[in-house]
Protein backbone atom coordinates (compact mmCIF):
# COMPACT_ATOMS: atom_id res chain seq x y z
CA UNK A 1 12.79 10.38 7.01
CA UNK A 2 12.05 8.02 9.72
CA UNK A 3 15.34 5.65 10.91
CA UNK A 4 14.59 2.20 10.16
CA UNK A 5 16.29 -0.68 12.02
CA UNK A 6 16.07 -4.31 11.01
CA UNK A 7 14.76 -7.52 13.32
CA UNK A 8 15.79 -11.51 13.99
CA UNK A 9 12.28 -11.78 16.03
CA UNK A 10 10.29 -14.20 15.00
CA UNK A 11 7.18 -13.50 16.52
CA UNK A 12 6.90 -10.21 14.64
CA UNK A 13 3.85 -7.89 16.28
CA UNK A 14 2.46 -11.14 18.02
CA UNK A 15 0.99 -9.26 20.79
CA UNK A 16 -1.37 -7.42 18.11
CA UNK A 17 -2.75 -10.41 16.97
CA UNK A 18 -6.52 -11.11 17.84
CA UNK A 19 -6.86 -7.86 20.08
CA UNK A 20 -8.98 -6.03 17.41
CA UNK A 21 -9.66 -2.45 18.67
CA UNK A 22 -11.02 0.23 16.56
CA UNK A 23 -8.47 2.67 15.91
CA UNK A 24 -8.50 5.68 18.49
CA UNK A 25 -10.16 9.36 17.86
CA UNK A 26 -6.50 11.07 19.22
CA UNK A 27 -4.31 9.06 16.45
CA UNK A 28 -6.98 9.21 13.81
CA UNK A 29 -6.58 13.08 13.82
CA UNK A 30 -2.87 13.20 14.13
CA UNK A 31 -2.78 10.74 11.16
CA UNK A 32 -5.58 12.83 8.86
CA UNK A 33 -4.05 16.41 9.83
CA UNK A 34 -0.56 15.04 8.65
CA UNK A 35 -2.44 13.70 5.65
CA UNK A 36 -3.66 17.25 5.15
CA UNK A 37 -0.67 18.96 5.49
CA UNK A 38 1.25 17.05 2.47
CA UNK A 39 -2.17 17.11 0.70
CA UNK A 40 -2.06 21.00 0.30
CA UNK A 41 1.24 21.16 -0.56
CA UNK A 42 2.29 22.93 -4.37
CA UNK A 43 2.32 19.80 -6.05
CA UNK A 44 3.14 20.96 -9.32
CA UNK A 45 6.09 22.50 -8.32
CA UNK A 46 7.34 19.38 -5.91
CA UNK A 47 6.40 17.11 -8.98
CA UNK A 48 8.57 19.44 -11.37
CA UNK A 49 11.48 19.00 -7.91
CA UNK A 50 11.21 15.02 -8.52
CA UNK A 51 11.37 14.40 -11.81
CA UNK A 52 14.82 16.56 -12.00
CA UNK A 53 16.08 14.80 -8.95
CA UNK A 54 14.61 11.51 -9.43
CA UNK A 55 15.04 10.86 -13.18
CA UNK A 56 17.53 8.24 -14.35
CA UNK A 57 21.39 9.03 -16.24
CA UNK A 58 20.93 10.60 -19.33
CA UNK A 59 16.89 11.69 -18.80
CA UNK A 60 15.55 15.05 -18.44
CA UNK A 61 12.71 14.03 -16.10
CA UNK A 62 11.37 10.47 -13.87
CA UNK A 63 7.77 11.01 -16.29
CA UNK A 64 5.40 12.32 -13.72
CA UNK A 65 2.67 14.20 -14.21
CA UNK A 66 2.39 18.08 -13.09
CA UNK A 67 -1.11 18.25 -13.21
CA UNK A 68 -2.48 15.91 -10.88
CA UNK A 69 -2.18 16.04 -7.19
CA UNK A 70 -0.32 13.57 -5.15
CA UNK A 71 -2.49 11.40 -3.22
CA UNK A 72 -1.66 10.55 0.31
CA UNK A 73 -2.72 6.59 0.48
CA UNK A 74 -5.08 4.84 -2.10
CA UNK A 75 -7.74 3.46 0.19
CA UNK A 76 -9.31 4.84 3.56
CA UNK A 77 -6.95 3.53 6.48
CA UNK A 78 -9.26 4.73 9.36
CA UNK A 79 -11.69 2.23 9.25
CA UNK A 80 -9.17 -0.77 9.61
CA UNK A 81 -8.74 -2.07 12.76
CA UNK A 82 -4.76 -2.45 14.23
CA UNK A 83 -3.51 -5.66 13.74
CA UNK A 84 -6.39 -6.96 12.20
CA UNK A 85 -5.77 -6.10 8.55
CA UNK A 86 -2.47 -6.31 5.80
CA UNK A 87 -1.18 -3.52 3.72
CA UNK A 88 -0.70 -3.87 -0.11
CA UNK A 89 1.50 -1.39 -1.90
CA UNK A 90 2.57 -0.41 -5.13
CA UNK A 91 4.75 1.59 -6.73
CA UNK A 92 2.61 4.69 -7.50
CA UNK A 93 -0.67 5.68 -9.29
CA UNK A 94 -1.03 4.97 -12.77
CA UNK A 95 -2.36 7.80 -14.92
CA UNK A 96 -4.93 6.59 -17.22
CA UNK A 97 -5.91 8.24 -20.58
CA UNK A 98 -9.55 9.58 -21.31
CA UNK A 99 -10.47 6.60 -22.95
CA UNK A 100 -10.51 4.76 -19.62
CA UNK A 101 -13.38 6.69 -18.51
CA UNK A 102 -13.50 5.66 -14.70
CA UNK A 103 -9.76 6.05 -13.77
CA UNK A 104 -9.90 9.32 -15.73
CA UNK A 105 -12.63 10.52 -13.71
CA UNK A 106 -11.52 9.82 -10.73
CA UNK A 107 -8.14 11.73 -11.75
CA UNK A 108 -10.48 15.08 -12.49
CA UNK A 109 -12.22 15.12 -9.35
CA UNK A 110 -8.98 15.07 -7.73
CA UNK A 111 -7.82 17.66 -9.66
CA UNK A 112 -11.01 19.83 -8.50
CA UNK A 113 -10.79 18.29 -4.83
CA UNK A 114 -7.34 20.06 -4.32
CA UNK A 115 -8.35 23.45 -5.43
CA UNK A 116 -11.16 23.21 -2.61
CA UNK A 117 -8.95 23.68 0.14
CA UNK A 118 -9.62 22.10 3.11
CA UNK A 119 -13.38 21.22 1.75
CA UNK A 120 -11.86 19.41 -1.31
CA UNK A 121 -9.38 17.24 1.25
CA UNK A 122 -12.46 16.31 3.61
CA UNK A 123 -14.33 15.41 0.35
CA UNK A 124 -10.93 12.57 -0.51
CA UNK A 125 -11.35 11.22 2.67
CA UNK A 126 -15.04 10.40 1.85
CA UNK A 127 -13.86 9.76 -1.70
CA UNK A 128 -11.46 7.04 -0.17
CA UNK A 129 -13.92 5.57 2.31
CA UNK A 130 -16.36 4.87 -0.30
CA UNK A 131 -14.28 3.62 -2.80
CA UNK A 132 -14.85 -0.12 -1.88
CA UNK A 133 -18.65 0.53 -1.80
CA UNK A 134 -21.81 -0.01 -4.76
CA UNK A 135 -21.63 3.83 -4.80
CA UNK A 136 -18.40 4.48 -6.10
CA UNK A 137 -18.07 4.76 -9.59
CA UNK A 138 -14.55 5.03 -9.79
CA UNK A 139 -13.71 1.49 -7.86
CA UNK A 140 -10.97 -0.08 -10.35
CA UNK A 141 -12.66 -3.56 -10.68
CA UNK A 142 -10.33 -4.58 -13.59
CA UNK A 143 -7.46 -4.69 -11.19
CA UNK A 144 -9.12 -4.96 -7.47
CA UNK A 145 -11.98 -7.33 -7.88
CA UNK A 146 -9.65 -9.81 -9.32
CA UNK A 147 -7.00 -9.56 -6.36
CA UNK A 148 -9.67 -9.46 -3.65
CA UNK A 149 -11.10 -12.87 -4.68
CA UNK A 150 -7.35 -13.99 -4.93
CA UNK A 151 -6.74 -12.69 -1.30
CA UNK A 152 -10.22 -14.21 -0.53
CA UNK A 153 -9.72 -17.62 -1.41
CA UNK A 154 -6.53 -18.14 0.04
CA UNK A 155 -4.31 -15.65 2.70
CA UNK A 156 -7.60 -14.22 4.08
CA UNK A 157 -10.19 -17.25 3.61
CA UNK A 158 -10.56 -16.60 7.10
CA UNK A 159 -11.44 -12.88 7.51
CA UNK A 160 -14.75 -13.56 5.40
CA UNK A 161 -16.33 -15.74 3.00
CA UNK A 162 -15.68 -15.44 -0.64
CA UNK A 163 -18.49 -16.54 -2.89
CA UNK A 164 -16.90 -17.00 -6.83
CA UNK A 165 -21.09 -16.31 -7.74
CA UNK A 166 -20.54 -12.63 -6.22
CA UNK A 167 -16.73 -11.93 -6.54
CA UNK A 168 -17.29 -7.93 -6.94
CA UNK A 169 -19.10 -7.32 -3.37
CA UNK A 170 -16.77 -10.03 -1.91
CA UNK A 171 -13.68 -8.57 -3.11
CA UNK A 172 -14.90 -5.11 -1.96
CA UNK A 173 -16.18 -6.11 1.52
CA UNK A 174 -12.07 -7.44 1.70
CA UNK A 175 -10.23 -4.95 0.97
CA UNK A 176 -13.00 -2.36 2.59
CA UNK A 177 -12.51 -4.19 6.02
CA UNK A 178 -9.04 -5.96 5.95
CA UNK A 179 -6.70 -4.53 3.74
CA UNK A 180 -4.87 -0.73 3.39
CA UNK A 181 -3.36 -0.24 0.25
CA UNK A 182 -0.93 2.45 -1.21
CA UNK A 183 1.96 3.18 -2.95
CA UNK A 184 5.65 3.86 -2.14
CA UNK A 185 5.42 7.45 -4.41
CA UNK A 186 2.85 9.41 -4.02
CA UNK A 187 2.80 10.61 -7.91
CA UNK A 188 0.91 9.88 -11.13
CA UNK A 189 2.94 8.58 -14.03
CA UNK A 190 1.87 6.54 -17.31
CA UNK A 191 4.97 4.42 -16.74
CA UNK A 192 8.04 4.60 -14.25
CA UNK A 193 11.01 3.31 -16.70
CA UNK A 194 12.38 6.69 -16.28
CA UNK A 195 12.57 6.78 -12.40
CA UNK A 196 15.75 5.62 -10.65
CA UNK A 197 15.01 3.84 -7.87
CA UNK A 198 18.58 4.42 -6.23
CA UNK A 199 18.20 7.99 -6.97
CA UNK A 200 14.67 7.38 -4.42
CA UNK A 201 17.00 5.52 -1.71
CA UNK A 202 18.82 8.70 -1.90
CA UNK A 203 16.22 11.63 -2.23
CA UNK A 204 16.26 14.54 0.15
CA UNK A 205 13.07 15.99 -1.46
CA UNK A 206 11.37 17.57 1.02
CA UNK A 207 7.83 15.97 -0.60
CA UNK A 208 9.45 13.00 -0.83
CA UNK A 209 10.43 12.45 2.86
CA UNK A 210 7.50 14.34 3.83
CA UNK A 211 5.16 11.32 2.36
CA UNK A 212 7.84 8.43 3.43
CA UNK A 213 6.87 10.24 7.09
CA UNK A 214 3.02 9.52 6.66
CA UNK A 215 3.26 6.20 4.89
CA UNK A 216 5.46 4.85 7.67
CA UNK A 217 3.18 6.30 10.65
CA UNK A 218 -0.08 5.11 8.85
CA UNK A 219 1.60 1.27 8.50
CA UNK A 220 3.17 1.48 12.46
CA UNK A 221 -0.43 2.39 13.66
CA UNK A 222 -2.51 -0.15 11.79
CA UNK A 223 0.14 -2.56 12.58
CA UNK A 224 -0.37 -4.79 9.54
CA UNK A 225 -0.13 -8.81 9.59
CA UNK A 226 2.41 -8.45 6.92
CA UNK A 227 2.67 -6.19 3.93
CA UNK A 228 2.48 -7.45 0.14
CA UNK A 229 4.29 -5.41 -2.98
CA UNK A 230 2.34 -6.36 -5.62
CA UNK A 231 5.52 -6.93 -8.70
CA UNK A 232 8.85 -8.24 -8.32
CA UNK A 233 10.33 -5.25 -9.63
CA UNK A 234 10.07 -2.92 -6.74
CA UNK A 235 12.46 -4.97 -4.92
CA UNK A 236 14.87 -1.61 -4.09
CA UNK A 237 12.11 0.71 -3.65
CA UNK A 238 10.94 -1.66 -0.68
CA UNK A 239 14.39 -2.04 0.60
CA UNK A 240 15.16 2.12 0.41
CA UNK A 241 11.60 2.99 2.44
CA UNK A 242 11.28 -0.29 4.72
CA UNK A 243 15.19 -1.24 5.29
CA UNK A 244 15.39 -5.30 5.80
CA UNK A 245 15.92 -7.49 7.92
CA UNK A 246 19.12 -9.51 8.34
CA UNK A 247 19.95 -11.00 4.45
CA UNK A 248 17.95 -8.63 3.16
CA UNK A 249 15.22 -9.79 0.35
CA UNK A 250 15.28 -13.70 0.38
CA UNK A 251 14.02 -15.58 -2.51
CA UNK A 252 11.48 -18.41 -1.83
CA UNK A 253 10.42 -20.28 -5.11
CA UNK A 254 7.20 -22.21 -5.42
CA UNK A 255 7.99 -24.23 -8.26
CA UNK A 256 10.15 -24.84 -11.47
CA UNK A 257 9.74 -21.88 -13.56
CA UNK A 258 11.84 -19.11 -12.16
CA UNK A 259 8.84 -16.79 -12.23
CA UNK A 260 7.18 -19.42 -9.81
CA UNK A 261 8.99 -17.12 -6.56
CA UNK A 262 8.61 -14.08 -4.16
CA UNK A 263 11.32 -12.22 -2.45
CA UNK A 264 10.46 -12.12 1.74
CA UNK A 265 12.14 -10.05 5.00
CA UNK A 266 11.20 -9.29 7.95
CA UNK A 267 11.47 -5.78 8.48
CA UNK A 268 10.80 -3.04 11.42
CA UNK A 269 9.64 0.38 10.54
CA UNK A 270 9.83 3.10 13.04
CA UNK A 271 7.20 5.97 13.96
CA UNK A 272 8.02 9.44 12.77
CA UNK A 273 9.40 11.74 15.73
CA UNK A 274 5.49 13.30 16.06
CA UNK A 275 4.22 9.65 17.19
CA UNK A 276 7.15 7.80 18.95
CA UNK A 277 6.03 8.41 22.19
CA UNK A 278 2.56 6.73 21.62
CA UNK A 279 3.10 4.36 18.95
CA UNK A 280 5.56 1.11 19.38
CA UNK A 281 7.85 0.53 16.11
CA UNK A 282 6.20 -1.72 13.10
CA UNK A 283 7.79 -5.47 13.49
CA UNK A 284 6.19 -7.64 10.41
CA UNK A 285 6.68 -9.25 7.11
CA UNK A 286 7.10 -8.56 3.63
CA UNK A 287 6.60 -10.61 0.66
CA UNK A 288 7.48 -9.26 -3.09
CA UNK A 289 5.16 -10.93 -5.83
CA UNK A 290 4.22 -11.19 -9.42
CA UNK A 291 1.80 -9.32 -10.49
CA UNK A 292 -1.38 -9.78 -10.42
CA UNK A 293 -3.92 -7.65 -13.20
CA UNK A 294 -7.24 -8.80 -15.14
CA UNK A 295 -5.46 -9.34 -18.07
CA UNK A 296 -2.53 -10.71 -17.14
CA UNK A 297 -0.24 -11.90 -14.31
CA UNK A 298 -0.67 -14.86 -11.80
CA UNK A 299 -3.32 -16.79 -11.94
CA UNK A 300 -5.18 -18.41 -8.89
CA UNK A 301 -3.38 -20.79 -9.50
CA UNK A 302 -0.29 -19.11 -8.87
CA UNK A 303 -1.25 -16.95 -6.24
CA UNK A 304 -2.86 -20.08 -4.69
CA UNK A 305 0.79 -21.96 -4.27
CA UNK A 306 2.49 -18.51 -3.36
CA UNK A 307 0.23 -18.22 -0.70
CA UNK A 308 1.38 -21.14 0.70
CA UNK A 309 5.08 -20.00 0.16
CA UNK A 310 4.16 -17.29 2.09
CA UNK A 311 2.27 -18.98 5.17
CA UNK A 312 5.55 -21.88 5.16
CA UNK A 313 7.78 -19.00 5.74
CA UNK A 314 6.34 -16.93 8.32
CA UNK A 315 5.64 -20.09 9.72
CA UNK A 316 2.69 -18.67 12.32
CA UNK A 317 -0.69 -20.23 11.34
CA UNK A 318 -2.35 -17.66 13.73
CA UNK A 319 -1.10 -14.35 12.03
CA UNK A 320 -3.53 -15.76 9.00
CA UNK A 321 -6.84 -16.10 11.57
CA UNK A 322 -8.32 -12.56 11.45
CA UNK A 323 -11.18 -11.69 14.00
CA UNK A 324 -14.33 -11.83 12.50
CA UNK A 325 -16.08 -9.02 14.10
CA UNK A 326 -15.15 -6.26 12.75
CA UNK A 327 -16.10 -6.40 9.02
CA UNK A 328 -18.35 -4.14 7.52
């Protein structure tokens, strides 16, 4: 796993900011082919590894699921520009039941993708790129849409106009153009309240590490404006993969109901050893939230005032102005 080192700057990445420049050809491929390489691996048999190693006292496994492949990020980072977009992620993919007929789908073609070889990888990548298009009929909407227009109307009113009388292609064209989102495991689970998180800070999996490797080489190339984890709870899952910054995760509340809060560090991620001579070290932000779902969670009106939590803290008006050209 990569060595992470924390940061006092204050002007975090500033020379990224406004200098939007589609991301090279040469980094693209080192990033996909490293993709590829933990794509092919024997998942079964690394998920059977991690739920002995990562499973909590007294439980005979962490609760993921054999027979669906690990996915290497959630959405298509390629398109993004460096320093021009944020990163969202979660804990890991949740495995949804046949009765939740788009999720489930999506978690079948998967399963066929990765017994295609090579063909079935190149056919994820388009699956990815698509996924915040019209044409993909496994786009999440119940969870996405909702957290687009959130993102829309308030930390990234500036990267494109949000329109409440079209909030599905709005929240798309977001996230399609601005934001890269994935998870800090790589596994399918129904529920995690079987994985130990200080068993993850510890892991030597090789899968596990292996992943950690990519996620942290994908986020020090985009160079994200900050990075959001969207729930509280994964608090020491962000500080065993990102390390913080001096005082660790500090609390900021927003007002008098202790839910009304998000935990914030600044943190510096480093480049794996196969990109540290061509890629500088991650410096940014990281804010912890609530929740945020269709059904339950913030509401705007929450996410409204912790986005304004957020902007007092980092305290840099300009790392919230995000060029304009590039969207798509």
């Amino acid at each position: 796993m990569p060595h992470r080192r924390s940061t006092r700057s204050n002007a975090l990445g500033a020379s990224m900011l406004n200098q939007s420049v589609p991301l090279g050809d040469d980094l693209k491929s080192i990033l996909i082919e490293k993709a590829y390489r933990f794509w092919k691996r024997d998942f079964s048999e690394d998920v059977r590894n991690v739920n002995l190693e990562l499973a909590k006292y007294q439980q005979v496994s962490a609760g993921f699921r054999e027979d669906i492949p690990a996915i290497p990020f959630s959405s298509y980072p390629f398109d993004l520009f460096p320093g021009n977009c944020i990163a969202i992620i979660g804990l890991n993919p949740a495995y949804q039941n046949p009765k939740k007929l788009t999720a489930y789908r999506e978690q079948v073609e998967l399963q066929q993708f990765h017994k295609e070889g090579r063909a079935g990888f190149n056919k994820f990548l388009k699956n990815r790129a698509d996924y915040f298009t019209e044409s993909n009929l496994n786009y999440h909407g119940g969870h996405f849409t909702k957290l687009g227009g959130f993102l829309g109307r308030t930390l990234l009113s500036n990267a494109a106009e949000y329109s409440v009388d079209d909030k599905l292609n709005c929240s798309m064209k977001i996230f399609r153009n601005f934001v890269f989102v994935s998870d800090f495991l790589p596994w399918f689970s129904e529920n995690t309240k079987n994985t130990s998180a200080q068993k993850v800070s510890s892991s030597k999996s090789d899968s596990l590490m292996m992943y950690r490797s990519l996620l942290s080489d994908i986020l020090c190339v985009l160079k994200p404006r900050w990075i959001q984890c969207n729930g509280l709870q994964m608090a020491q899952y962000a500080e065993c993969v990102f390390g913080l910054g001096e005082g660790g995760l500090i609390e900021r509340r927003y007002g008098e109901n202790e839910k009304w809060r998000i935990l914030v560090s600044r943190i510096e991620i480093e480049p794996s050893d196969d990109l540290k001579e061509i890629v500088q070290p991650l410096r940014t932000f990281l804010c912890l939230h609530n929740f945020t779902s269709s059904r339950s969670g913030q509401s705007f009106k929450h996410f409204s005032k912790m986005s304004e939590c957020l902007r007092t803290w980092i305290g840099d008006e300009e790392r919230f102005q995000f060029d304009m050209l590039s969207p798509r």
